[in-house]
C-alpha atoms as a PDB file:
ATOM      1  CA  UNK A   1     -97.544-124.372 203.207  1.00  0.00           C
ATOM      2  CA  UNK A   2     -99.810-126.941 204.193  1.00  0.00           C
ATOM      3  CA  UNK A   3     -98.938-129.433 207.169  1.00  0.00           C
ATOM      4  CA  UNK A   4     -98.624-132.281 204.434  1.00  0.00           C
ATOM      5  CA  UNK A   5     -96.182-130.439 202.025  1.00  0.00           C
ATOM      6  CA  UNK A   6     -93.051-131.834 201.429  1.00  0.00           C
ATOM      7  CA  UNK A   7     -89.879-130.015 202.667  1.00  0.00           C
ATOM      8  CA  UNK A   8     -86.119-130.211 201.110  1.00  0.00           C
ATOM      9  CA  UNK A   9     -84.019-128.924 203.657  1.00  0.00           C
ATOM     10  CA  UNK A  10     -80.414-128.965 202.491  1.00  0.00           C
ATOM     11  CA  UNK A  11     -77.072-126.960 202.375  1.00  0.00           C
ATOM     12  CA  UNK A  12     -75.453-125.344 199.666  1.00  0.00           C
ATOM     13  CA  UNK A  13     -72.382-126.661 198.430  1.00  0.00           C
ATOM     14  CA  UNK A  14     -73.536-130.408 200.092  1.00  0.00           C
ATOM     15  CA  UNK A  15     -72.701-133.485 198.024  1.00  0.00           C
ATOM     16  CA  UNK A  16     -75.211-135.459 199.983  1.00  0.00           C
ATOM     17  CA  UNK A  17     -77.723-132.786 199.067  1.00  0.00           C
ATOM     18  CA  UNK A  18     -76.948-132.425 195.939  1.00  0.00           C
ATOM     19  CA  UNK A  19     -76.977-136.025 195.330  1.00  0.00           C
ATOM     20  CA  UNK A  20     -80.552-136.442 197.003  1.00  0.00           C
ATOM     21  CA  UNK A  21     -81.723-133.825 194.954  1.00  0.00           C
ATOM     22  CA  UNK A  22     -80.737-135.436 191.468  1.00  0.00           C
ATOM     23  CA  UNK A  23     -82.513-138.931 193.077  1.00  0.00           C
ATOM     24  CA  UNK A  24     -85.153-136.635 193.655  1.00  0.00           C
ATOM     25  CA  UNK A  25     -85.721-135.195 190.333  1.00  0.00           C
ATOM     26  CA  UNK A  26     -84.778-138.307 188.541  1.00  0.00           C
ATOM     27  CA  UNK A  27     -86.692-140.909 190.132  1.00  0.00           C
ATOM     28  CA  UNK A  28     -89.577-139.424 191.892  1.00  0.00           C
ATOM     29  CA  UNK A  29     -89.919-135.906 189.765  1.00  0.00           C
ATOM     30  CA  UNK A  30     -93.207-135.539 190.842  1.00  0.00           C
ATOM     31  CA  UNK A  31     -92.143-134.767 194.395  1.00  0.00           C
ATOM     32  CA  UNK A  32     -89.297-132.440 193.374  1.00  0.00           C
ATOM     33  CA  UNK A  33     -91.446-130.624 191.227  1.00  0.00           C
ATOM     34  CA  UNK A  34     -93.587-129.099 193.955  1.00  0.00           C
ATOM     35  CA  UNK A  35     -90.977-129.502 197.482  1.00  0.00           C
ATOM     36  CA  UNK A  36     -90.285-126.509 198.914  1.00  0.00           C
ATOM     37  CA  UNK A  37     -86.135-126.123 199.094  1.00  0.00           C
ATOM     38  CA  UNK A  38     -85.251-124.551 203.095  1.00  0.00           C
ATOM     39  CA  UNK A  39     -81.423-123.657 203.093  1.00  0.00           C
ATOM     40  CA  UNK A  40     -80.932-124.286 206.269  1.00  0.00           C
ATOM     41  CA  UNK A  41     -78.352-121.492 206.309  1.00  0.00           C
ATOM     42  CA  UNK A  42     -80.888-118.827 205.674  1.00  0.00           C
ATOM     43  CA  UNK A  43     -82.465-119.299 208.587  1.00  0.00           C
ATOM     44  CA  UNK A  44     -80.862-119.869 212.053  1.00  0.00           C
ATOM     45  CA  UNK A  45     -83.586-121.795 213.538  1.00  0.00           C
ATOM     46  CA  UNK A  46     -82.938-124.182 211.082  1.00  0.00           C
ATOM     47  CA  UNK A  47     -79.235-124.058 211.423  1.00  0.00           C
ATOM     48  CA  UNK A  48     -79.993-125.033 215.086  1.00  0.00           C
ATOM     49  CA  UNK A  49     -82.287-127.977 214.422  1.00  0.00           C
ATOM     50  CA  UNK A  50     -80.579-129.518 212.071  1.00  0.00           C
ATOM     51  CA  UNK A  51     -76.921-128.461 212.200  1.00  0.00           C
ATOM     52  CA  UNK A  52     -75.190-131.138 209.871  1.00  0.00           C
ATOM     53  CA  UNK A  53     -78.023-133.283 209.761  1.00  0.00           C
ATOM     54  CA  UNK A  54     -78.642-132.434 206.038  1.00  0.00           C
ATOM     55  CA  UNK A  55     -80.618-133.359 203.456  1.00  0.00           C
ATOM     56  CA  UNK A  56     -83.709-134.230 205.076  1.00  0.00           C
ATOM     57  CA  UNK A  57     -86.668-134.680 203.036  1.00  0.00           C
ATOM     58  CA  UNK A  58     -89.981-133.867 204.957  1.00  0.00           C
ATOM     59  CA  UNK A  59     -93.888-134.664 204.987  1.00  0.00           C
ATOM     60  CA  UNK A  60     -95.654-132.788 207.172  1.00  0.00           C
ATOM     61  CA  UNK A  61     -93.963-133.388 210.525  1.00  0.00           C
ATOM     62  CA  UNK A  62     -92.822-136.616 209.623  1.00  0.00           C
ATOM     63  CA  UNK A  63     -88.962-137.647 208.302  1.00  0.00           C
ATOM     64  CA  UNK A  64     -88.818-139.199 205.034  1.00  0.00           C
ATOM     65  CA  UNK A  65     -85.495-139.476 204.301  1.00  0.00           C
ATOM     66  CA  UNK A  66     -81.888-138.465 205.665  1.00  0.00           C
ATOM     67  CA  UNK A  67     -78.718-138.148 204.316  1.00  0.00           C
ATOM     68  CA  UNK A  68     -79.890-140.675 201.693  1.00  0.00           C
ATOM     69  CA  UNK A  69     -82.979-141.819 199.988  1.00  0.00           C
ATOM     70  CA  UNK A  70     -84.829-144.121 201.779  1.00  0.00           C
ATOM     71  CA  UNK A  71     -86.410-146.159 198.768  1.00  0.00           C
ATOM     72  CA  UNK A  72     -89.245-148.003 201.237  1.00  0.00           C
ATOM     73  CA  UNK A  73     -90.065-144.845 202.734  1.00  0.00           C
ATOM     74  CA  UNK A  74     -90.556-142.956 199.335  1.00  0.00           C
ATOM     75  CA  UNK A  75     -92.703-146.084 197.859  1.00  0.00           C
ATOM     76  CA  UNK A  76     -94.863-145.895 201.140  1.00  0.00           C
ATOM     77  CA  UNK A  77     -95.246-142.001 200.784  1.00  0.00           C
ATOM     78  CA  UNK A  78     -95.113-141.241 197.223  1.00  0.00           C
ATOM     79  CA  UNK A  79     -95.273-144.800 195.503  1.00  0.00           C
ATOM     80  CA  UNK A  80     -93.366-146.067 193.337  1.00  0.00           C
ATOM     81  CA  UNK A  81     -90.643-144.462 191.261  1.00  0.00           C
ATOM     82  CA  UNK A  82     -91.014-143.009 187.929  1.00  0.00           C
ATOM     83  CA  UNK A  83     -87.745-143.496 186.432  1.00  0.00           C
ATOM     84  CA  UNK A  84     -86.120-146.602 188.567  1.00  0.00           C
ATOM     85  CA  UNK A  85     -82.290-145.927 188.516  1.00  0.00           C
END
């Protein structure tokens, strides 16, 4: 993966997650189409840096969004939405 892909890193059975996913998919498809999806369970280096800090949605090295859509921060990174909820 390149440093500018986008990273989903989330945990099964999280509502947060699962709700950030469906935002995902819905409004900015685009993105979800081609993230890459990290259970953070599957690997314990990611179990250790983010712990219960989950979803986070990932550029490169930079935070997009945690815990919740951040609708500035997705304009600024992937523009604007394609289906506006």
């Amino acid at each position: 993966m390149t440093d500018d892909g986008v990273l989903f890193y989330y945990r099964e059975g999280c509502h947060l997650c699962e709700e950030m996913a469906a935002r995902l998919f819905s409004e900015w498809p685009q993105v979800a189409e081609h993230m890459q999806w990290c259970d953070i369970d599957s690997r314990d280096a990611w179990a250790a840096r983010f712990g219960q800090r989950v979803p986070v949605l990932m550029k490169g090295p930079e935070v997009v969004s945690e815990y919740f859509l951040d609708p500035g921060r997705m304009r600024a990174h992937f523009g604007p939405p394609a289906n506006p909820i």
